[in-house]
PDB file of N, CA and C in Angstrom:
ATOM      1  N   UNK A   1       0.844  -1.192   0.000  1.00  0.00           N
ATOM      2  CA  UNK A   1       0.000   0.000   0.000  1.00  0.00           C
ATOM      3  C   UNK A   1       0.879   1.242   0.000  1.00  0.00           C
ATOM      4  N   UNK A   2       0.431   2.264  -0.612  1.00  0.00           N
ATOM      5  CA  UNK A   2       1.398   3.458  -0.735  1.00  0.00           C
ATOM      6  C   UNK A   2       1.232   4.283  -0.129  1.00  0.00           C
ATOM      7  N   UNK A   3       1.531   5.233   0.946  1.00  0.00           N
ATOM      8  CA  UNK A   3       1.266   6.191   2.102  1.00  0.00           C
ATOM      9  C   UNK A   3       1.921   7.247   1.693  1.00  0.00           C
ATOM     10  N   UNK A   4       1.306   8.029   2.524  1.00  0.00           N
ATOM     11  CA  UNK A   4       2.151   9.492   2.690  1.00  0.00           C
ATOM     12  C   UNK A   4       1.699   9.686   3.904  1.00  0.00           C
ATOM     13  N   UNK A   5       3.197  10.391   4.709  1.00  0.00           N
ATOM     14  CA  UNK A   5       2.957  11.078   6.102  1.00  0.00           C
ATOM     15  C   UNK A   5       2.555  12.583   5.721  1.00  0.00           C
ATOM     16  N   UNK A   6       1.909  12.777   6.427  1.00  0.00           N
ATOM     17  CA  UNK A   6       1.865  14.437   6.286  1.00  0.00           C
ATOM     18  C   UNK A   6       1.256  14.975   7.276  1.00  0.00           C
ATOM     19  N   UNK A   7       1.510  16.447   7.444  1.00  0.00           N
ATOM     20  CA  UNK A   7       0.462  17.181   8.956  1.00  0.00           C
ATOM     21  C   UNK A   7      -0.375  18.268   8.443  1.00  0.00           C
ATOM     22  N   UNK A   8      -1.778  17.518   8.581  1.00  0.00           N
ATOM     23  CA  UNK A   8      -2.785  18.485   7.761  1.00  0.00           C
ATOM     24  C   UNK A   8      -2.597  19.733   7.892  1.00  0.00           C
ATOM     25  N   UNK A   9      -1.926  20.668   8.598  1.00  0.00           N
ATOM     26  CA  UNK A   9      -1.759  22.173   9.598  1.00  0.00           C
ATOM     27  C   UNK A   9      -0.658  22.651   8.484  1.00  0.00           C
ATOM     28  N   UNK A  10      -0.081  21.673   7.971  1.00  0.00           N
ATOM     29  CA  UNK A  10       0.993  22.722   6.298  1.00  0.00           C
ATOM     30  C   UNK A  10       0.634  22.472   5.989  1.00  0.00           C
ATOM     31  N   UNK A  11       0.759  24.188   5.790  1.00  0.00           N
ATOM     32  CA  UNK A  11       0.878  24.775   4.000  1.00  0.00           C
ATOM     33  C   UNK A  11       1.663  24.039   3.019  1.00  0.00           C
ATOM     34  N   UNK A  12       2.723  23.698   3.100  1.00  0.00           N
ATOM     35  CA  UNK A  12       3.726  23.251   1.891  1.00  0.00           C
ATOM     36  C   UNK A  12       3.055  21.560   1.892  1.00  0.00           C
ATOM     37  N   UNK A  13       2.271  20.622   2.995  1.00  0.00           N
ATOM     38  CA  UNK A  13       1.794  19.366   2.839  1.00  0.00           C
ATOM     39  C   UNK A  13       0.511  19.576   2.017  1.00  0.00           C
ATOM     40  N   UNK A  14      -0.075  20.680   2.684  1.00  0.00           N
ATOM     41  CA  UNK A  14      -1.561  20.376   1.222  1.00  0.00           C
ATOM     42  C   UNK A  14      -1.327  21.212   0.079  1.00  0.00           C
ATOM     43  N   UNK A  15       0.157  21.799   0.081  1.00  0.00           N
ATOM     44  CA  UNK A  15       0.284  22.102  -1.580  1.00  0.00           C
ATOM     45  C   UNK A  15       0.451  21.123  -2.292  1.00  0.00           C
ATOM     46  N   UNK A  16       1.487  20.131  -1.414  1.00  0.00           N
ATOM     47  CA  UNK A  16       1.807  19.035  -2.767  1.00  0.00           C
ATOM     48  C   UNK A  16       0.556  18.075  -2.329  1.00  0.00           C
ATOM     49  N   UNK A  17      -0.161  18.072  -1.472  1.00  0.00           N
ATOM     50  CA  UNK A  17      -1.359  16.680  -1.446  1.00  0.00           C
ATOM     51  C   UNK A  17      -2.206  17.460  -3.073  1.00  0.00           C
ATOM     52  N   UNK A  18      -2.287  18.702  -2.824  1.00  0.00           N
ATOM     53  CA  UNK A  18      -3.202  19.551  -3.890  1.00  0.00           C
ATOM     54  C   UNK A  18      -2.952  19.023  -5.440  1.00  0.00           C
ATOM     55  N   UNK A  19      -1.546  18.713  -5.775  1.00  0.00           N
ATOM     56  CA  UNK A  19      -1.065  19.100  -6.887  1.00  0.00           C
ATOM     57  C   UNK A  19      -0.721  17.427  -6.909  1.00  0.00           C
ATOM     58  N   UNK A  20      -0.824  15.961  -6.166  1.00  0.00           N
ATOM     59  CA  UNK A  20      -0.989  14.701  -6.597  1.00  0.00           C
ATOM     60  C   UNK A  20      -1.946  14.755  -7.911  1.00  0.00           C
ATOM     61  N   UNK A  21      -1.326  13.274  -8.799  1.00  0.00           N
ATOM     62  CA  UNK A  21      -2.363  13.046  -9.996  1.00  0.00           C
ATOM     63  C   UNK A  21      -3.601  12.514  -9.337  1.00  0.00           C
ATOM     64  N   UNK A  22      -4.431  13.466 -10.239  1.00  0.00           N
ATOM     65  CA  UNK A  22      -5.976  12.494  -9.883  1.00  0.00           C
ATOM     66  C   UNK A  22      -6.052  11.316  -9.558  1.00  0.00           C
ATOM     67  N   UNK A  23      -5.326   9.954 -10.391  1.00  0.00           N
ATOM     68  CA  UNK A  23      -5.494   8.730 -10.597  1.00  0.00           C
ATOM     69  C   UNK A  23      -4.458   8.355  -8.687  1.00  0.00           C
ATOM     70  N   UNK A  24      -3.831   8.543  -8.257  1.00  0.00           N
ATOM     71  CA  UNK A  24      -3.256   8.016  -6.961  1.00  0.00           C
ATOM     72  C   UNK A  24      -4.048   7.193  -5.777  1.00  0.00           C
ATOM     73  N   UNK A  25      -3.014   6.288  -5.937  1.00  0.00           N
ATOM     74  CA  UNK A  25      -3.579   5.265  -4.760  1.00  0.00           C
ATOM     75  C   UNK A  25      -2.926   5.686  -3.466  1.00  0.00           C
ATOM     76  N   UNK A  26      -3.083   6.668  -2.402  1.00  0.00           N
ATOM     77  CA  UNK A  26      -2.123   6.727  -1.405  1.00  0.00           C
ATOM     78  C   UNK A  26      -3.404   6.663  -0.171  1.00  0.00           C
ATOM     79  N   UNK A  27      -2.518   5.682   1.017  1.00  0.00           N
ATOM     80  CA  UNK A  27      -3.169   5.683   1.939  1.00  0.00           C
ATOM     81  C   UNK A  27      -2.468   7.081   2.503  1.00  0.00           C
ATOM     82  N   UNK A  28      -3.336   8.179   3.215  1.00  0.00           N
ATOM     83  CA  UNK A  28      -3.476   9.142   3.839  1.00  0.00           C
ATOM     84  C   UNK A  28      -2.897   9.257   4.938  1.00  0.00           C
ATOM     85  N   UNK A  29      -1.780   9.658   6.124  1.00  0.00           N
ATOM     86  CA  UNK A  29      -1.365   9.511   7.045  1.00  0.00           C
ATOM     87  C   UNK A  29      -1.330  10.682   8.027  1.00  0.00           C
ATOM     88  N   UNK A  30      -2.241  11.422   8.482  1.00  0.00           N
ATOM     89  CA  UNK A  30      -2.094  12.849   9.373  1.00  0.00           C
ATOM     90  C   UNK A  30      -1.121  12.162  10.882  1.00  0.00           C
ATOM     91  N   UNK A  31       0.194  12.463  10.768  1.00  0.00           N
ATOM     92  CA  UNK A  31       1.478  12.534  12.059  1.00  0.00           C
ATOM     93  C   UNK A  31       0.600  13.084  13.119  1.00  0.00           C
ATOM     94  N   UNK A  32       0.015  14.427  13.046  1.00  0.00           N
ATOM     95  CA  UNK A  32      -0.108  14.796  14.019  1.00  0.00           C
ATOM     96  C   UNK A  32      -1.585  13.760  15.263  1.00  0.00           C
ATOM     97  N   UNK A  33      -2.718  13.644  13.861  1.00  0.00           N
ATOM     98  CA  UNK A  33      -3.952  13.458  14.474  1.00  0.00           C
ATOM     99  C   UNK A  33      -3.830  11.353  14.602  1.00  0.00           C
ATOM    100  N   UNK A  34      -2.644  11.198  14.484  1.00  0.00           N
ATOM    101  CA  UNK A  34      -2.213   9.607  14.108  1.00  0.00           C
ATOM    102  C   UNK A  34      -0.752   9.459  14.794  1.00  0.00           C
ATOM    103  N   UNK A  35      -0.151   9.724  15.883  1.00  0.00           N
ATOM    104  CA  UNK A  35       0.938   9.351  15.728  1.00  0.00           C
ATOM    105  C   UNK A  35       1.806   8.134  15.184  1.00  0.00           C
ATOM    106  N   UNK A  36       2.901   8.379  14.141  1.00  0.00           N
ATOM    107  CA  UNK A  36       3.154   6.954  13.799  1.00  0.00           C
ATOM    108  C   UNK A  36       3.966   6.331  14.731  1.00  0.00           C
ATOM    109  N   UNK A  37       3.986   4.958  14.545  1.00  0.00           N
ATOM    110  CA  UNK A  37       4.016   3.960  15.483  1.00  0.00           C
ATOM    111  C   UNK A  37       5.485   4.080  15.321  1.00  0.00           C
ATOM    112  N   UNK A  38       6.284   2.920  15.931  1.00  0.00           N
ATOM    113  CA  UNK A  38       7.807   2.559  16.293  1.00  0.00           C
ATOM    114  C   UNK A  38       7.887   1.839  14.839  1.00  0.00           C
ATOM    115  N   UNK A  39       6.981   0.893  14.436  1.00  0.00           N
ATOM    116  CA  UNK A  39       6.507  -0.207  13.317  1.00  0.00           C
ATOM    117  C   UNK A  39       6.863   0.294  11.909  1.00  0.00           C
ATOM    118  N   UNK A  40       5.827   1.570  12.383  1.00  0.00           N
ATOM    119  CA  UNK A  40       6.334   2.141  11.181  1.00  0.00           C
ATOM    120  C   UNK A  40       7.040   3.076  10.925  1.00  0.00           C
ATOM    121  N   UNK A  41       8.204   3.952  11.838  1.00  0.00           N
ATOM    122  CA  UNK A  41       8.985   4.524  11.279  1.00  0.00           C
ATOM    123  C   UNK A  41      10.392   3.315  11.542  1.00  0.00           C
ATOM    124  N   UNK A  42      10.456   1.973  11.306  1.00  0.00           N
ATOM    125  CA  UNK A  42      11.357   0.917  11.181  1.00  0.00           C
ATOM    126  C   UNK A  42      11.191   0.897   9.597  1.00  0.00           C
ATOM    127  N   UNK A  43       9.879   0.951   9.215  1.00  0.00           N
ATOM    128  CA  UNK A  43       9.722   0.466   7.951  1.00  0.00           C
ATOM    129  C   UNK A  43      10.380   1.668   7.321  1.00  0.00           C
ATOM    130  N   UNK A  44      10.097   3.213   7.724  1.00  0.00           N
ATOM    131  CA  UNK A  44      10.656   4.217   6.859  1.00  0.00           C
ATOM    132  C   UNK A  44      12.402   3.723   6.781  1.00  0.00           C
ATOM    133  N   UNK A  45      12.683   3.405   8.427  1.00  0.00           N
ATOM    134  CA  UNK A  45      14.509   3.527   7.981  1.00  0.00           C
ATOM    135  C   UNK A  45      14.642   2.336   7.373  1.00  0.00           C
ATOM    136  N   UNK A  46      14.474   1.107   7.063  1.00  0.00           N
ATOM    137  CA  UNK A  46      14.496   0.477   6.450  1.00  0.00           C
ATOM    138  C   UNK A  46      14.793   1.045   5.094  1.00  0.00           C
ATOM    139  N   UNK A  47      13.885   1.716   4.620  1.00  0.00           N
ATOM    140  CA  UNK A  47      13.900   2.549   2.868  1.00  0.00           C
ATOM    141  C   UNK A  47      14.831   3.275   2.944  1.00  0.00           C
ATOM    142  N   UNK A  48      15.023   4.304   4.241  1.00  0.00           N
ATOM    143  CA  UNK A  48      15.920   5.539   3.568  1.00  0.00           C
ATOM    144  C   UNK A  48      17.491   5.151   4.713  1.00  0.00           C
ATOM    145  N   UNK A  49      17.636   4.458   5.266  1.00  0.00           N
ATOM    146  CA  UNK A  49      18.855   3.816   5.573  1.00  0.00           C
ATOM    147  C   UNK A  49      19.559   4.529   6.911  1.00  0.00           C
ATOM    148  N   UNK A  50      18.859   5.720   6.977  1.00  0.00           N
ATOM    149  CA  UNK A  50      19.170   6.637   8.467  1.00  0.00           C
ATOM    150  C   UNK A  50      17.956   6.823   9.226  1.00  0.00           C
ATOM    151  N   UNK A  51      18.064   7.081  10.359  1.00  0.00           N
ATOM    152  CA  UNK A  51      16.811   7.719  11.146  1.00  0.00           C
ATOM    153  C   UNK A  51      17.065   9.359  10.406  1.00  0.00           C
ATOM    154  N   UNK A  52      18.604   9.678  10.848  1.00  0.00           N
ATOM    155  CA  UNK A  52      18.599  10.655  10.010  1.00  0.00           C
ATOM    156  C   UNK A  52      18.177  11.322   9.687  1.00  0.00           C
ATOM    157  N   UNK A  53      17.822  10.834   8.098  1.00  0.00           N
ATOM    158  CA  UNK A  53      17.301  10.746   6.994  1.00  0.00           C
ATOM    159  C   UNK A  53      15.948  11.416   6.663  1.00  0.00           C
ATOM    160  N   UNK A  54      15.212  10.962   8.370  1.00  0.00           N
ATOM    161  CA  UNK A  54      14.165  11.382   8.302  1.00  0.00           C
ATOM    162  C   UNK A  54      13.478  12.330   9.105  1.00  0.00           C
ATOM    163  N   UNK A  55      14.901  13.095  10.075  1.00  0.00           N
ATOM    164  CA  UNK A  55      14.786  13.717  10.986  1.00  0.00           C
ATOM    165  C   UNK A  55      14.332  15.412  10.162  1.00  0.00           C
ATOM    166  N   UNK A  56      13.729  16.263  10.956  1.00  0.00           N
ATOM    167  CA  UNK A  56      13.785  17.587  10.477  1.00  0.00           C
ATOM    168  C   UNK A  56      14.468  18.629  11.391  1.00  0.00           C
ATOM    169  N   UNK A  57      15.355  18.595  10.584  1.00  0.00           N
ATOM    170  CA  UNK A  57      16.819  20.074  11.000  1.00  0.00           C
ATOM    171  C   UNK A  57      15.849  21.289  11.337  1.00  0.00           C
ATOM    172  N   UNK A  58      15.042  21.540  10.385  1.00  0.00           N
ATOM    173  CA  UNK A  58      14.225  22.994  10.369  1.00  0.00           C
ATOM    174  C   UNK A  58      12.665  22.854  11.516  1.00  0.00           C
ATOM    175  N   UNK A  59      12.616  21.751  12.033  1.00  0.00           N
ATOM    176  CA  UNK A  59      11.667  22.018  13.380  1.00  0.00           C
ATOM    177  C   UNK A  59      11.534  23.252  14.330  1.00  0.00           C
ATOM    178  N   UNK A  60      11.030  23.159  14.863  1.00  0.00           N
ATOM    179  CA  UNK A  60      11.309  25.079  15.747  1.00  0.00           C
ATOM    180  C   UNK A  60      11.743  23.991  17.102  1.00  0.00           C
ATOM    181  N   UNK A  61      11.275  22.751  17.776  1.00  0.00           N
ATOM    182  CA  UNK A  61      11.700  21.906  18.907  1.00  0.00           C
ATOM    183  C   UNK A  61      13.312  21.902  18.851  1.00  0.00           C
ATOM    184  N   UNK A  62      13.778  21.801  17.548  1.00  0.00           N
ATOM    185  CA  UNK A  62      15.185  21.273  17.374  1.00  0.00           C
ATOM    186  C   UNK A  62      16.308  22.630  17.425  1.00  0.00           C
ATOM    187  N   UNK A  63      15.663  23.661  17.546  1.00  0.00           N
ATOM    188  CA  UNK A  63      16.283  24.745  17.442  1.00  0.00           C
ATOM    189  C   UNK A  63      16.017  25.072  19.270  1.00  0.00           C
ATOM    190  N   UNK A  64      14.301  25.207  19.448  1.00  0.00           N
ATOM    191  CA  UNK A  64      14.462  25.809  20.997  1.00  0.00           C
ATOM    192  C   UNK A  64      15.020  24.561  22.152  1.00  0.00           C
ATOM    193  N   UNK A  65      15.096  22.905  21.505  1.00  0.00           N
ATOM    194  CA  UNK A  65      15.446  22.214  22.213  1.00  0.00           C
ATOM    195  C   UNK A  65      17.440  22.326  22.381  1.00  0.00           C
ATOM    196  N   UNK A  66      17.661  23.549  21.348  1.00  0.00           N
ATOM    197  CA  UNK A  66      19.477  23.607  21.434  1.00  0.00           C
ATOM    198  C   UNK A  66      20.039  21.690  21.039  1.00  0.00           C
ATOM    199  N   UNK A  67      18.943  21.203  20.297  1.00  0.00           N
ATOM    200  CA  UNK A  67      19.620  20.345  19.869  1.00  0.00           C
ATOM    201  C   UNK A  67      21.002  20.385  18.550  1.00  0.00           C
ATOM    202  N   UNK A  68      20.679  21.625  17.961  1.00  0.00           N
ATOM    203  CA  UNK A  68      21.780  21.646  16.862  1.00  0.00           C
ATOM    204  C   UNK A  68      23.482  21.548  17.379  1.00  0.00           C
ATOM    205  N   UNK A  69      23.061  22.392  18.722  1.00  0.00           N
ATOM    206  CA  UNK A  69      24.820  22.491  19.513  1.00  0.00           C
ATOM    207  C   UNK A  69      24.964  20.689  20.161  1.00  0.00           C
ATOM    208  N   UNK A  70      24.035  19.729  19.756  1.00  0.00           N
ATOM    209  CA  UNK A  70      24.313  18.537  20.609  1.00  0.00           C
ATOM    210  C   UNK A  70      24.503  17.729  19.333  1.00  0.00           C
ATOM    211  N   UNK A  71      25.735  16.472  19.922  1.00  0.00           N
ATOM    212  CA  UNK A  71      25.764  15.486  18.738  1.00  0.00           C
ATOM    213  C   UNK A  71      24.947  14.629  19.220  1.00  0.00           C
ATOM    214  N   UNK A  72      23.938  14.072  18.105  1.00  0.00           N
ATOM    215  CA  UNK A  72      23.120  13.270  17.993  1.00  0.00           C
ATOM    216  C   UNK A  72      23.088  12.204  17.532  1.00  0.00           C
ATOM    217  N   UNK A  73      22.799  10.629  17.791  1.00  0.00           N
ATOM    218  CA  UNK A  73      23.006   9.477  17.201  1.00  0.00           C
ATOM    219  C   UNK A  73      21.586   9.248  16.722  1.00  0.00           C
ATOM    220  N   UNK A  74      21.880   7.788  15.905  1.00  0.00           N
ATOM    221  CA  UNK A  74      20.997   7.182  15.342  1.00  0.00           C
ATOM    222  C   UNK A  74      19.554   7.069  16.335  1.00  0.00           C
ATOM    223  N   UNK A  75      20.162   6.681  17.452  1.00  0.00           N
ATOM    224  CA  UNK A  75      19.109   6.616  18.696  1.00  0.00           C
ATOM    225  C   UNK A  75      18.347   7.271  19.033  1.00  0.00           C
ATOM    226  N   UNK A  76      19.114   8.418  19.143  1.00  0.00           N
ATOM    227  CA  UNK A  76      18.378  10.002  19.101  1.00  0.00           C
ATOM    228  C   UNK A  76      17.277  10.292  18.147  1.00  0.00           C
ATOM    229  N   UNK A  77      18.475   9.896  17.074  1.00  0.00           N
ATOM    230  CA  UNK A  77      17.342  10.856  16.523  1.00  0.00           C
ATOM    231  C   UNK A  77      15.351   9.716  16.330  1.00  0.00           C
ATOM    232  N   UNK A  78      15.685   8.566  16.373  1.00  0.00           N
ATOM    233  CA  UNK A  78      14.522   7.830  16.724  1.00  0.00           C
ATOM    234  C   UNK A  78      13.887   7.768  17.448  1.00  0.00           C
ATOM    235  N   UNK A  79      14.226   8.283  18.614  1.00  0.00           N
ATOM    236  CA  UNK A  79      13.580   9.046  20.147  1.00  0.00           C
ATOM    237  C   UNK A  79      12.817  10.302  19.619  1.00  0.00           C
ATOM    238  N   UNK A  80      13.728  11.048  19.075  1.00  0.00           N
ATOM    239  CA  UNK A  80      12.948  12.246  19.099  1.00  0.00           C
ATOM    240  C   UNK A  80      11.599  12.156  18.035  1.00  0.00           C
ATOM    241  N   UNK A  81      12.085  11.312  17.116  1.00  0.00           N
ATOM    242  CA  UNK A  81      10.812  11.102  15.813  1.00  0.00           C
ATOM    243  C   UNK A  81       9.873  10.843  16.552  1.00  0.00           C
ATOM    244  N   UNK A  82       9.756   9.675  17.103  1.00  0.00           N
ATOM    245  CA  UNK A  82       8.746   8.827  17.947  1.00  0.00           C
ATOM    246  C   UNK A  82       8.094   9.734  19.152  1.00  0.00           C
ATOM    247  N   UNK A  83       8.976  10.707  19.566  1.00  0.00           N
ATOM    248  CA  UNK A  83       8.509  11.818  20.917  1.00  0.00           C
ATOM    249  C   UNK A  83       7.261  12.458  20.276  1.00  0.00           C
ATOM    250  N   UNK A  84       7.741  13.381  19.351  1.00  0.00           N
ATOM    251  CA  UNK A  84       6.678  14.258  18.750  1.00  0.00           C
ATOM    252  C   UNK A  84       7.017  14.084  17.257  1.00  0.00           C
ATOM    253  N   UNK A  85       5.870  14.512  16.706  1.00  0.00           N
ATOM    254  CA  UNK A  85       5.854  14.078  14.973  1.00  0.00           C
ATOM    255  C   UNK A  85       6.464  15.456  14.720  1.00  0.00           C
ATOM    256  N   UNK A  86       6.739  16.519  15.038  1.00  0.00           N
ATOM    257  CA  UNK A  86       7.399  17.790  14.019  1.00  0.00           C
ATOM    258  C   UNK A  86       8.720  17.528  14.050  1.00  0.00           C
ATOM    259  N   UNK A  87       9.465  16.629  14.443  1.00  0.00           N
ATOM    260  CA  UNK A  87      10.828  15.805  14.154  1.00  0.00           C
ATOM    261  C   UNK A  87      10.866  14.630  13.103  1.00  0.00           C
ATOM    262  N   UNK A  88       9.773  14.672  12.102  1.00  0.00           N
ATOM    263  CA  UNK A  88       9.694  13.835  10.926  1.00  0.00           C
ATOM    264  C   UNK A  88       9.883  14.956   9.764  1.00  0.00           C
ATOM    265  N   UNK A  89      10.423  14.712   9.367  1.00  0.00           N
ATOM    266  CA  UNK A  89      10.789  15.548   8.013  1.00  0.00           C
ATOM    267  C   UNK A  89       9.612  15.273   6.834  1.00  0.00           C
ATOM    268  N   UNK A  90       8.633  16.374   6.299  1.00  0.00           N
ATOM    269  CA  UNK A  90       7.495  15.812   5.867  1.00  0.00           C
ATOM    270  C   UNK A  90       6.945  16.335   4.628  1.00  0.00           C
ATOM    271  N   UNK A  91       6.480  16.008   3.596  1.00  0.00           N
ATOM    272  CA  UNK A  91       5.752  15.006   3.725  1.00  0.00           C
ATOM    273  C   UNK A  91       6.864  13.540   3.378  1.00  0.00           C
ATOM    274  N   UNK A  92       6.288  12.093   3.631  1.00  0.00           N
ATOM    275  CA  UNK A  92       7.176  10.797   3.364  1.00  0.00           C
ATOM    276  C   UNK A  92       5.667  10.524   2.962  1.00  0.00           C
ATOM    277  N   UNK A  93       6.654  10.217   1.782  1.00  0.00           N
ATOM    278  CA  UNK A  93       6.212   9.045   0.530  1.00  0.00           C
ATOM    279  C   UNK A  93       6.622   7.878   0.487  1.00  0.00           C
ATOM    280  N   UNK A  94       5.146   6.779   0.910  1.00  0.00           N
ATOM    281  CA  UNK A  94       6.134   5.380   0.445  1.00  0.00           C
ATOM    282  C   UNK A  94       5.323   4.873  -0.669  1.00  0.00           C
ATOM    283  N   UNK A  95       5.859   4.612  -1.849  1.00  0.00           N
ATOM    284  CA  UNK A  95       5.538   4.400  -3.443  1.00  0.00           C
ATOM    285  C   UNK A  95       6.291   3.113  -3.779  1.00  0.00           C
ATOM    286  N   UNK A  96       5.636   2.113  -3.876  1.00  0.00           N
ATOM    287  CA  UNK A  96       6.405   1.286  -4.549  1.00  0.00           C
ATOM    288  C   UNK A  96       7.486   0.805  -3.536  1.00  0.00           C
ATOM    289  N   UNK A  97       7.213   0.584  -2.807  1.00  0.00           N
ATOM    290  CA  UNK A  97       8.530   0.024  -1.834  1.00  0.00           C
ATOM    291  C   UNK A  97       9.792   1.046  -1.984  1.00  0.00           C
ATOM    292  N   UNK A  98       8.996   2.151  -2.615  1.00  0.00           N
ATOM    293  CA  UNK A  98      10.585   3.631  -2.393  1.00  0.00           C
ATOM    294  C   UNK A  98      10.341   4.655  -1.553  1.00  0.00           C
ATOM    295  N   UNK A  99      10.800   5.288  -0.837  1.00  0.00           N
ATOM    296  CA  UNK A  99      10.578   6.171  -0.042  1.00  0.00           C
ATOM    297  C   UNK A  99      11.126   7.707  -0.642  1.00  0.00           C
ATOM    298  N   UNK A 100      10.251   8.455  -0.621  1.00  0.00           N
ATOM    299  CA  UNK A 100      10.458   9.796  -0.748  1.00  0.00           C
ATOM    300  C   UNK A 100      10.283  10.370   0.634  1.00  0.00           C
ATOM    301  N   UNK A 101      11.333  11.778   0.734  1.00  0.00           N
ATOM    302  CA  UNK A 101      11.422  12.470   2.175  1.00  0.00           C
ATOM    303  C   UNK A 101      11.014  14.097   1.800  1.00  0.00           C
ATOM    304  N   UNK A 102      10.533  14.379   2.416  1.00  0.00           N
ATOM    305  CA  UNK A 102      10.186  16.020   2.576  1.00  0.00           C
ATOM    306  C   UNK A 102       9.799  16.890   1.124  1.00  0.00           C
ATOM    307  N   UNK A 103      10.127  17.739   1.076  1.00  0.00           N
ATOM    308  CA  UNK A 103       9.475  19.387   0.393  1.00  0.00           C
ATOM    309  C   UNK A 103      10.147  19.900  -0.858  1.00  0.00           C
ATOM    310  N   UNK A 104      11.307  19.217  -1.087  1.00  0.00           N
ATOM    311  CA  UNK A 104      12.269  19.976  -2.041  1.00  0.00           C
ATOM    312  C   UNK A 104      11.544  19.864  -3.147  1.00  0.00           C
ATOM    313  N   UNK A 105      11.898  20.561  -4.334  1.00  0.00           N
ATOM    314  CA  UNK A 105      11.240  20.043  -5.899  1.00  0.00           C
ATOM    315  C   UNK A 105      11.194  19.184  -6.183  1.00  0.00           C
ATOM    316  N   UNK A 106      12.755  18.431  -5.914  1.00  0.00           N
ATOM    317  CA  UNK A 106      13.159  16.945  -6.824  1.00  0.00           C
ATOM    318  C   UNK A 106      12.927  15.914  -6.315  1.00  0.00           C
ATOM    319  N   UNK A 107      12.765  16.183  -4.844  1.00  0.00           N
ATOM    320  CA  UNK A 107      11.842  14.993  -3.941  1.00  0.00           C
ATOM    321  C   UNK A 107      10.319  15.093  -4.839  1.00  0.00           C
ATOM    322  N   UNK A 108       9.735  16.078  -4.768  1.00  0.00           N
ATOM    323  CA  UNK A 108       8.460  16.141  -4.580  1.00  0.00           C
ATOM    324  C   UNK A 108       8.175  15.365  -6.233  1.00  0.00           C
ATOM    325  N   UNK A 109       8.676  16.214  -7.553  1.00  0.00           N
ATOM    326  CA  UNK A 109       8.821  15.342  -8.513  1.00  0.00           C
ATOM    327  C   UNK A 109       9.179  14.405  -8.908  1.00  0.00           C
ATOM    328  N   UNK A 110       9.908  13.656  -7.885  1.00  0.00           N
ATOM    329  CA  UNK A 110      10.520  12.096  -8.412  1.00  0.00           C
ATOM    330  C   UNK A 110       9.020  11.170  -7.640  1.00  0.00           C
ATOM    331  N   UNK A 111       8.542  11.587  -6.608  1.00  0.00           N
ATOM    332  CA  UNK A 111       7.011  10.937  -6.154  1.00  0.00           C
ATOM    333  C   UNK A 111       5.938  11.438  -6.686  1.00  0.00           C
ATOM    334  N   UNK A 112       5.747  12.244  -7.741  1.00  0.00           N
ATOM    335  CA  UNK A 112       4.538  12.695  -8.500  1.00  0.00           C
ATOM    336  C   UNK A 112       5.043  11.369  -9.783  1.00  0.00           C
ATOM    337  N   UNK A 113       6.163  11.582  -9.945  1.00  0.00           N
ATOM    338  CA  UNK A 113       6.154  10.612 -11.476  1.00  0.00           C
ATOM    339  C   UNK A 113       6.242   9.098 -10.726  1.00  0.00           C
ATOM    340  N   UNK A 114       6.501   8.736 -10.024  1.00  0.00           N
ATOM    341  CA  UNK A 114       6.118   7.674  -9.405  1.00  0.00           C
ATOM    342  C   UNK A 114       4.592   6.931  -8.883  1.00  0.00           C
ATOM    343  N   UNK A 115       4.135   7.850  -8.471  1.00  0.00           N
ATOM    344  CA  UNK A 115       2.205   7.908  -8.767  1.00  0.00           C
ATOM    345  C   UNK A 115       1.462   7.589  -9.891  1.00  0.00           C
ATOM    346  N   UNK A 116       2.389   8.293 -11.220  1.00  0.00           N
ATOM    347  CA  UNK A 116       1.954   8.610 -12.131  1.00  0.00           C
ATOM    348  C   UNK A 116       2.006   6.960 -13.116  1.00  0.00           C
ATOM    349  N   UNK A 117       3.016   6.384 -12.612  1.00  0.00           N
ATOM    350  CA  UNK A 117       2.717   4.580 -13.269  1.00  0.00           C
ATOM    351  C   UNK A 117       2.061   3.712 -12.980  1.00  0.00           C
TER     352      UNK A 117
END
């Protein structure tokens, strides 16, 4: 099944939910009104190979938590995902057993043409 995380409250998540092809099969995922499980952010690092990966640098928590002055591990940063959802980098696309991460253009267009088959 193909998902997307997203937090209904962005702007930049219901631009690109706005601008999906008509024809898309995606199961729907609101972070905030759903927290995701441990289950399934295993399945995200699984795809994208870091917790990392899927952490968000640009959170306002990660800035007033003075986490940028702290080194952070893999552990961490899976704690913090799992704490609160504005430490998921968003929207995540899972298409096809591929994972797309966040907002950029070339993210956002490599999971529109991926929908699109």
């Amino acid at each position: 099944m193909n998902k997307i995380y997203y937090l209904a409250s962005c702007d930049t998540c219901r631009k690109i939910i706005k601008g999906l092809p008509a024809n898309h099969n995606l199961e729907f995922h609101d972070i905030r009104q759903n927290p995701i499980t441990e289950a399934e952010l295993e399945e995200m690092h699984k795809l994208a190979g870091s917790y990392e990966a899927l952490f968000s640098k640009k959170a306002q928590l990660y800035k007033s938590m003075d986490l940028k002055n702290k080194s952070l591990t893999e552990a961490d940063f899976k704690k913090y995902i799992l704490e609160h959802y504005t430490f998921l980098s968003r929207p995540v696309f899972i298409i096809d057993g591929k994972i797309y991460i966040g907002n950029s253009q070339p993210v956002t267009l490599q999971a529109m043409k991926a929908l699109e088959k």
